[in-house]
PDB file of N, CA and C in Angstrom:
ATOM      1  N   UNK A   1     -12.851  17.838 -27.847  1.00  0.00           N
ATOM      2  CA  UNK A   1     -12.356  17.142 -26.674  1.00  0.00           C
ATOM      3  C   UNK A   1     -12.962  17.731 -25.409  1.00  0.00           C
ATOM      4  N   UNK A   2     -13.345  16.719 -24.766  1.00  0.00           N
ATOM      5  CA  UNK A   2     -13.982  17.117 -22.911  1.00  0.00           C
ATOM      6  C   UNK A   2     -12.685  17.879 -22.387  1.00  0.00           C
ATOM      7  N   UNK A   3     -12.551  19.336 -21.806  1.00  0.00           N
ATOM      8  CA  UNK A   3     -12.352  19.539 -21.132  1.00  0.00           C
ATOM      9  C   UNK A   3     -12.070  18.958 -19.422  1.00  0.00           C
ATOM     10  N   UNK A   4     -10.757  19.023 -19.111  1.00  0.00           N
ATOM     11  CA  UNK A   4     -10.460  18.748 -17.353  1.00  0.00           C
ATOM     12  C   UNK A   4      -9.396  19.073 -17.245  1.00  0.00           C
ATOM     13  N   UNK A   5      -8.755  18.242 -15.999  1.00  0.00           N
ATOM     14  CA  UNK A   5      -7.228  19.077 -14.985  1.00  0.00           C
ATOM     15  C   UNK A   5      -6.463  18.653 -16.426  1.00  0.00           C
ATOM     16  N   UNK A   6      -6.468  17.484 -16.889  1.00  0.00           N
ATOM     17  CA  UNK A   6      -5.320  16.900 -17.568  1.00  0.00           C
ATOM     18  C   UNK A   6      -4.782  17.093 -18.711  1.00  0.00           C
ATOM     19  N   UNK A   7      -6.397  18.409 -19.358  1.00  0.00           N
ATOM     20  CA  UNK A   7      -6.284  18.377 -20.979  1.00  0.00           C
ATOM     21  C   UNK A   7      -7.099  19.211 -20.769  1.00  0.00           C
ATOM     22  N   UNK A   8      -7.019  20.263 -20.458  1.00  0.00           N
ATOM     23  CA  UNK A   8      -8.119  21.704 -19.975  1.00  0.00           C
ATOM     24  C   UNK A   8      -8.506  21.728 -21.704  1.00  0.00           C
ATOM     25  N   UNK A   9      -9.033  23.300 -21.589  1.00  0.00           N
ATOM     26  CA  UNK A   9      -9.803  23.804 -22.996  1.00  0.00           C
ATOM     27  C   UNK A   9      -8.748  24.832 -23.269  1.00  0.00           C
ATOM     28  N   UNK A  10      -7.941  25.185 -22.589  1.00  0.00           N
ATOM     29  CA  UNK A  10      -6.931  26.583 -22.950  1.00  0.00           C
ATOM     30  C   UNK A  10      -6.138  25.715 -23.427  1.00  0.00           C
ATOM     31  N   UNK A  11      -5.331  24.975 -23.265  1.00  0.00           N
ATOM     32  CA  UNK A  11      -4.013  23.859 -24.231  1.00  0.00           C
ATOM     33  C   UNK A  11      -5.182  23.399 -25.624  1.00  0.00           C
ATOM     34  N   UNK A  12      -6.289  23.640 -26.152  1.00  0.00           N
ATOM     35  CA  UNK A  12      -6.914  22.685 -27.184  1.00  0.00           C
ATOM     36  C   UNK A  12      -7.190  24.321 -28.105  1.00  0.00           C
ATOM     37  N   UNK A  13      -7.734  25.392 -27.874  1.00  0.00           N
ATOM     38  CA  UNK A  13      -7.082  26.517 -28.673  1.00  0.00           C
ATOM     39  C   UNK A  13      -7.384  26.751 -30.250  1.00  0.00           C
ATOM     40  N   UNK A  14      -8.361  27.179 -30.494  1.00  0.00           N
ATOM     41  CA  UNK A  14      -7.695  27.243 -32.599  1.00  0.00           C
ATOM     42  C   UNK A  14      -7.402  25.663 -32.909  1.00  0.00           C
ATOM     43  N   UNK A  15      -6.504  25.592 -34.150  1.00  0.00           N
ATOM     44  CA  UNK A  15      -6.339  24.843 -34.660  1.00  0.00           C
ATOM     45  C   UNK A  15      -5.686  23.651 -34.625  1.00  0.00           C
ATOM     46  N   UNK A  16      -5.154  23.731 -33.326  1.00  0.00           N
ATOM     47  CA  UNK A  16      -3.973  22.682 -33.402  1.00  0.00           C
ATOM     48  C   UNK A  16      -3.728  23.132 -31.475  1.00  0.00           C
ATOM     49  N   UNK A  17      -3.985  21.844 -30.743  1.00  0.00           N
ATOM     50  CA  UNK A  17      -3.531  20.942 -29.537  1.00  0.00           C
ATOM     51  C   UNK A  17      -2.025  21.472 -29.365  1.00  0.00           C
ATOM     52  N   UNK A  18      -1.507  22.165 -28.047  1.00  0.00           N
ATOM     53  CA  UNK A  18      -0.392  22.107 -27.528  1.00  0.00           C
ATOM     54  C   UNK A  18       0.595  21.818 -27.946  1.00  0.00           C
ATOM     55  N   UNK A  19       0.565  20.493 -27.373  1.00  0.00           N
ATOM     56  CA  UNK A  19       0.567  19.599 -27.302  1.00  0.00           C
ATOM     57  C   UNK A  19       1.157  18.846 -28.556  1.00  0.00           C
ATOM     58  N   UNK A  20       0.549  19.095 -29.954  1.00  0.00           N
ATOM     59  CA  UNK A  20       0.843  19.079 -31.221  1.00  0.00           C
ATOM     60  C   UNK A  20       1.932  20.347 -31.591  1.00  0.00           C
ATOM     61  N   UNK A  21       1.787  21.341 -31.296  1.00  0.00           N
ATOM     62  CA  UNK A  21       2.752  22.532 -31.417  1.00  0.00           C
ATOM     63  C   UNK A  21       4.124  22.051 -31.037  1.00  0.00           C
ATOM     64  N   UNK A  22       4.331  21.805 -29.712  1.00  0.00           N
ATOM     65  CA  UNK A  22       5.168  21.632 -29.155  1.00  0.00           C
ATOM     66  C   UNK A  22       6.137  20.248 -29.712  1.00  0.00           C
ATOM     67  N   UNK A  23       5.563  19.567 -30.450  1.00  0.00           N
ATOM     68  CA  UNK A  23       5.863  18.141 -30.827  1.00  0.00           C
ATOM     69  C   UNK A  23       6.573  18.907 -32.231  1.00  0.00           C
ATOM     70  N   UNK A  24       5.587  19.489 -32.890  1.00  0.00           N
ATOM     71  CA  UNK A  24       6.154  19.972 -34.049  1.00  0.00           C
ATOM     72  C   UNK A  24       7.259  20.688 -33.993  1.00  0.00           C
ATOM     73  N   UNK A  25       7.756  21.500 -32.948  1.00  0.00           N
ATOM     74  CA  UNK A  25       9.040  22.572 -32.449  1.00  0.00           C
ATOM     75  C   UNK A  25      10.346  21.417 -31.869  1.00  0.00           C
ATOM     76  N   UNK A  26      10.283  20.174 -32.268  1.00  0.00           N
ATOM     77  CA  UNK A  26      11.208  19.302 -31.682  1.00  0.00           C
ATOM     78  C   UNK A  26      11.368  18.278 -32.673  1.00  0.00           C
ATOM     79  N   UNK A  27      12.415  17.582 -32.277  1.00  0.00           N
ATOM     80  CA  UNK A  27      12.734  16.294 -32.960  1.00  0.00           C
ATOM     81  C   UNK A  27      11.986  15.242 -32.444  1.00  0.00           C
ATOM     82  N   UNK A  28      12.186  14.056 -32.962  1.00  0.00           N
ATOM     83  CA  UNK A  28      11.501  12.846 -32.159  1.00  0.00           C
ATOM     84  C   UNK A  28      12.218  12.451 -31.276  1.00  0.00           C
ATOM     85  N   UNK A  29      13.510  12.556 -30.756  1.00  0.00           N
ATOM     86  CA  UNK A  29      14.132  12.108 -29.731  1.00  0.00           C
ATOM     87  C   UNK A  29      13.701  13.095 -28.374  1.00  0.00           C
ATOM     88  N   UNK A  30      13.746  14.609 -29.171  1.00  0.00           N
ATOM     89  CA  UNK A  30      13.395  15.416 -27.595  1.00  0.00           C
ATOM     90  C   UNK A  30      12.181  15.137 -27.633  1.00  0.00           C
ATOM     91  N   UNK A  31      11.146  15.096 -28.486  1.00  0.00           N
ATOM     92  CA  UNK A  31       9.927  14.975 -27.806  1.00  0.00           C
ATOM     93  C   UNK A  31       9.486  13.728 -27.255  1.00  0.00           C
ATOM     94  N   UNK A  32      10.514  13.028 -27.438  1.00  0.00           N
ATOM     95  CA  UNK A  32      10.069  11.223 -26.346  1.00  0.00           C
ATOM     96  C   UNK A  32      10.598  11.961 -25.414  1.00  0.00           C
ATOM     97  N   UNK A  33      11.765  12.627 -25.131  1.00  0.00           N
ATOM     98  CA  UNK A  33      12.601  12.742 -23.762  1.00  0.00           C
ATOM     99  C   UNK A  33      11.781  13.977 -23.100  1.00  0.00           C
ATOM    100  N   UNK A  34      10.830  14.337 -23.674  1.00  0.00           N
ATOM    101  CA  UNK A  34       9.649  15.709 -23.062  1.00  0.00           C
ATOM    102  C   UNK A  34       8.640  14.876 -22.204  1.00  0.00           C
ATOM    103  N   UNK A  35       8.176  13.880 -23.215  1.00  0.00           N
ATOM    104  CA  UNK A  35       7.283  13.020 -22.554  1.00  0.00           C
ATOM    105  C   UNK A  35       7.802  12.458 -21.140  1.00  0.00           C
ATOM    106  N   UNK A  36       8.907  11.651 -21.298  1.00  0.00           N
ATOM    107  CA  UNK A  36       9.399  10.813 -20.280  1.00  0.00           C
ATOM    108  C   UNK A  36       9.217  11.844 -18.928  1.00  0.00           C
ATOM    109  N   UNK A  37      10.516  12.984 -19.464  1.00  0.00           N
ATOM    110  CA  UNK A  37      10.638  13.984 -18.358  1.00  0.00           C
ATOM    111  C   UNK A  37       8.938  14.547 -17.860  1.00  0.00           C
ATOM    112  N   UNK A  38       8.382  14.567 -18.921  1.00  0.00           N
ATOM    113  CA  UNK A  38       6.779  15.208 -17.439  1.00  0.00           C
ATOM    114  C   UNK A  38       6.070  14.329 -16.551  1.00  0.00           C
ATOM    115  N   UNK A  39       6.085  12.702 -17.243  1.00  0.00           N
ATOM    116  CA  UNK A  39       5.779  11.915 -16.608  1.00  0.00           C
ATOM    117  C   UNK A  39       6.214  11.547 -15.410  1.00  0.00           C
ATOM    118  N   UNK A  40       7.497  11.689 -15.374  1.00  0.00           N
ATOM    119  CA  UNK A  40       8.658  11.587 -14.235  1.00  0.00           C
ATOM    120  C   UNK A  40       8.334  12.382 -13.185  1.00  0.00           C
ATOM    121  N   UNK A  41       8.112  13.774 -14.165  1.00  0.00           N
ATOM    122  CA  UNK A  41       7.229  15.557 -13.263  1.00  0.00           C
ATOM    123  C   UNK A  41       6.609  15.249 -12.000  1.00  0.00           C
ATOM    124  N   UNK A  42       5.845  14.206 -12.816  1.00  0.00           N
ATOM    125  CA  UNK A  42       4.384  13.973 -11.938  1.00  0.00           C
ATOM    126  C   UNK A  42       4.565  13.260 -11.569  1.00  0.00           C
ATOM    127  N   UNK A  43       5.251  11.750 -11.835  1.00  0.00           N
ATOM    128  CA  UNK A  43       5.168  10.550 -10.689  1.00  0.00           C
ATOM    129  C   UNK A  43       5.927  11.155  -9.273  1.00  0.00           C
ATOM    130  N   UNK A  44       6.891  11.842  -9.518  1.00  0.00           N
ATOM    131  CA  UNK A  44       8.233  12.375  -8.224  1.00  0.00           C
ATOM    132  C   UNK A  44       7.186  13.266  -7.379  1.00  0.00           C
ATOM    133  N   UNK A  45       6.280  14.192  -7.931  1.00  0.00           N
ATOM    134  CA  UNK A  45       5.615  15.124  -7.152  1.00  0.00           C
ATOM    135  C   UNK A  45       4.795  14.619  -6.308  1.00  0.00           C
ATOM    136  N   UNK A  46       3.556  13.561  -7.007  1.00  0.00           N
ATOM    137  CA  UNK A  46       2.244  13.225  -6.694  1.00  0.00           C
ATOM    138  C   UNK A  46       1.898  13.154  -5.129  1.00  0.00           C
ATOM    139  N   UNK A  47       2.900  13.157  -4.330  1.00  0.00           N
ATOM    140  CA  UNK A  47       2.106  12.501  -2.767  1.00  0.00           C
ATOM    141  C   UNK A  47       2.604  14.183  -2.406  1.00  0.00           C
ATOM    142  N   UNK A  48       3.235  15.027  -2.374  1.00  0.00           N
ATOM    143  CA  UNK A  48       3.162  16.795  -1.806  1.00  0.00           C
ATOM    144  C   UNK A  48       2.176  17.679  -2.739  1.00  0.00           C
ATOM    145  N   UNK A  49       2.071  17.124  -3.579  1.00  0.00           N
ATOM    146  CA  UNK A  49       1.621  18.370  -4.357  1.00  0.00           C
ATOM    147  C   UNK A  49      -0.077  17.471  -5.197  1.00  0.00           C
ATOM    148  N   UNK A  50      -0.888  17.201  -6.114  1.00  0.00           N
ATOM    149  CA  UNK A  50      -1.876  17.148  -6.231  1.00  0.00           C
ATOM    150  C   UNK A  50      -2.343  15.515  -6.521  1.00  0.00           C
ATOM    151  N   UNK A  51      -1.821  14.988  -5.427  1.00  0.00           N
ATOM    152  CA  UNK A  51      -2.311  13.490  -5.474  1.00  0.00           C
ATOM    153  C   UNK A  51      -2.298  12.494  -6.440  1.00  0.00           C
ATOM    154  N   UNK A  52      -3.691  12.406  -6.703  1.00  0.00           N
ATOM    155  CA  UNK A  52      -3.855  11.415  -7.880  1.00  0.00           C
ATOM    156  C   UNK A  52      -4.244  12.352  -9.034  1.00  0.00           C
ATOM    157  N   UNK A  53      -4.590  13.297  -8.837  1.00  0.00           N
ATOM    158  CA  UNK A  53      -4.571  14.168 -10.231  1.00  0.00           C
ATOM    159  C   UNK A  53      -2.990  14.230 -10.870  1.00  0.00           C
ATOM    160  N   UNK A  54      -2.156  14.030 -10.306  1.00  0.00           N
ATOM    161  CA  UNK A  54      -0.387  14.226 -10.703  1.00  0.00           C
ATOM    162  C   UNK A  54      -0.494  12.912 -11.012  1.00  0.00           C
ATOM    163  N   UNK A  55      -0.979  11.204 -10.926  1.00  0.00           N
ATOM    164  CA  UNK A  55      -0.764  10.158 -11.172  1.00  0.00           C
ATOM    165  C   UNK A  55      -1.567  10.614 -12.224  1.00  0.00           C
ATOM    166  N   UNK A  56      -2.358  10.948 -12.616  1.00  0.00           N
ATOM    167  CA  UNK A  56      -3.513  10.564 -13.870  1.00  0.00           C
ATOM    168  C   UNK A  56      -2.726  11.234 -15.074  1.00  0.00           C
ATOM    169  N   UNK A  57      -2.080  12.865 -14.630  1.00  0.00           N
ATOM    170  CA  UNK A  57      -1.234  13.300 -15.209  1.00  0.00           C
ATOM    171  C   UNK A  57      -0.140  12.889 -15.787  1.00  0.00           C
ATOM    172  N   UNK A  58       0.962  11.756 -15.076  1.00  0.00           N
ATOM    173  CA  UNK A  58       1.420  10.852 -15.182  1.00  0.00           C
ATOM    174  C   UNK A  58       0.668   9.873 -16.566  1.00  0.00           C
ATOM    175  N   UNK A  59       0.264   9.018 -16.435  1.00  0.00           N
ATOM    176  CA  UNK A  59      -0.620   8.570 -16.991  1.00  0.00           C
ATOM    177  C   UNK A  59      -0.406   9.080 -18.606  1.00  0.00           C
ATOM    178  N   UNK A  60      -1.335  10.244 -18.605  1.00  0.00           N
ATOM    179  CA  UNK A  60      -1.238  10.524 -19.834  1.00  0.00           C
ATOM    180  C   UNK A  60      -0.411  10.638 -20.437  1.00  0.00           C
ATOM    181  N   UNK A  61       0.800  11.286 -19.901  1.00  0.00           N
ATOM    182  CA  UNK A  61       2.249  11.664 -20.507  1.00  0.00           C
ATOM    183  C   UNK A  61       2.900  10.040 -21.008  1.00  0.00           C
ATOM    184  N   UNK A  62       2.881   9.264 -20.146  1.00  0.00           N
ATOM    185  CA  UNK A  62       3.109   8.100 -20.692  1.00  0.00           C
ATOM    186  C   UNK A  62       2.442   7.093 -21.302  1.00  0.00           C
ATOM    187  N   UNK A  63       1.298   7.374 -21.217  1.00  0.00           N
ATOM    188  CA  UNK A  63       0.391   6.729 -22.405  1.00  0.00           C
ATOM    189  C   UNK A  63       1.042   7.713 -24.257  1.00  0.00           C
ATOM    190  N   UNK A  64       0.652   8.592 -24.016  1.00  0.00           N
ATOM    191  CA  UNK A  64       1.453   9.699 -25.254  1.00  0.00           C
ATOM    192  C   UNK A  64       2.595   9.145 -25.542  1.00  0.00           C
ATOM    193  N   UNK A  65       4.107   8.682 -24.624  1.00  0.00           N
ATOM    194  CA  UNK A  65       4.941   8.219 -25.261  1.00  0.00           C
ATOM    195  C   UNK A  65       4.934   6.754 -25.924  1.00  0.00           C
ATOM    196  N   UNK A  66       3.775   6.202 -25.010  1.00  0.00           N
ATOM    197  CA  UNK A  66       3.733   4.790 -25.748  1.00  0.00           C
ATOM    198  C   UNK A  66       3.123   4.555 -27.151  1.00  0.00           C
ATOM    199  N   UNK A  67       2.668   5.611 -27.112  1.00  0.00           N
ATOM    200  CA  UNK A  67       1.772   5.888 -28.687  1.00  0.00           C
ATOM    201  C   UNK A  67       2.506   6.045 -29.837  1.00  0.00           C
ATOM    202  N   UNK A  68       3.487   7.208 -29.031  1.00  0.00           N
ATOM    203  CA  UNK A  68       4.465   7.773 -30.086  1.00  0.00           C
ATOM    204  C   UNK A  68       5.882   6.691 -30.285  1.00  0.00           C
ATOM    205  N   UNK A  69       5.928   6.011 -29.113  1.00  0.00           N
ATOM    206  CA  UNK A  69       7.016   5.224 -29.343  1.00  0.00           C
ATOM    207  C   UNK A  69       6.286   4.177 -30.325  1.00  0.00           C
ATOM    208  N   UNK A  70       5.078   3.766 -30.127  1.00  0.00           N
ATOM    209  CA  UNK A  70       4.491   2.208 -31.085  1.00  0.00           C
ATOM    210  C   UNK A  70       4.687   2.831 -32.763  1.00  0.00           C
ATOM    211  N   UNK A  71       5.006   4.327 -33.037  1.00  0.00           N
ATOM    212  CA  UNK A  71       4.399   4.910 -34.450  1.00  0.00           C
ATOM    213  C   UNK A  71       5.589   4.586 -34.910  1.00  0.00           C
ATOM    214  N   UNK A  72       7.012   4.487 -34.459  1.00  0.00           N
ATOM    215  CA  UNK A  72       8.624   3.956 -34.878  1.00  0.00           C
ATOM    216  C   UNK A  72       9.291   3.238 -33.662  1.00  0.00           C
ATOM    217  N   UNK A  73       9.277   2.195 -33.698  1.00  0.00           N
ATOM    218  CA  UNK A  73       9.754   1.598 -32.608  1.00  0.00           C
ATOM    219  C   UNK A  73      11.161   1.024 -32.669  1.00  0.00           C
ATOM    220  N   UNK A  74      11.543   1.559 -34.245  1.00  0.00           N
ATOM    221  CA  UNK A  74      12.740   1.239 -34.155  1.00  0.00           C
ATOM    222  C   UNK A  74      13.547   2.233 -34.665  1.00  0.00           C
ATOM    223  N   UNK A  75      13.046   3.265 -34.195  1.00  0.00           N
ATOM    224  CA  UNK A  75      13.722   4.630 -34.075  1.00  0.00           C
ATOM    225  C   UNK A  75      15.246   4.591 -33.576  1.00  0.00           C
ATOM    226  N   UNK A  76      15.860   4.903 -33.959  1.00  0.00           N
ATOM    227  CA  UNK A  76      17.698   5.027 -33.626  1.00  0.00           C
ATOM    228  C   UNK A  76      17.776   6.594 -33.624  1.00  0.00           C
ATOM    229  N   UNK A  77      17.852   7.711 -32.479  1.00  0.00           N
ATOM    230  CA  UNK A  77      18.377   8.561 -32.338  1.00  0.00           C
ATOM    231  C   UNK A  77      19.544   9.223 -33.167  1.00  0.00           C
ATOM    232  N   UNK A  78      20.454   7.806 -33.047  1.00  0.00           N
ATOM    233  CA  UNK A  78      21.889   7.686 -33.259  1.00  0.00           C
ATOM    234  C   UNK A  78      22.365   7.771 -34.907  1.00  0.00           C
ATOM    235  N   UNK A  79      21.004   7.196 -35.550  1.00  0.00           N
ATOM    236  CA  UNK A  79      21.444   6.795 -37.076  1.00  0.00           C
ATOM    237  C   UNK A  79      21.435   7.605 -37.617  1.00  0.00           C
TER     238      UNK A  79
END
């Protein structure tokens, strides 16, 4: 993977993506509600703190949940 702000080379590491770690240390409900919450991170920050690099950031986090939401979309927390 290309290296940048959004997906540096220090989160990609050995064998296994962050990113993937972190997914694996959770359920599927917290890790949609991880996603949501960073996306949120970054949309609330973006105009004080790093512009459109915090939208692109954005971006990804919710592209990721839409991915992960399309893989069970009829996921029930509850069931």
């Amino acid at each position: 993977m290309m290296s940048d702000a959004i997906n540096p080379s220090h989160y990609q590491s050995g064998d296994i993506e962050c990113i993937d770690a972190i997914k694996a240390q959770m359920t599927q409900d917290e890790f949609l509600g991880y996603l949501r919450g960073n996306s949120i991170k970054y949309l609330w920050r973006y105009r004080q703190k790093n512009g459109a690099e915090d939208l692109r950031k954005a971006q990804w986090y919710l592209n990721r949940l839409i991915t992960e939401f399309e893989l069970d979309p009829f996921y029930d927390p509850l069931a």
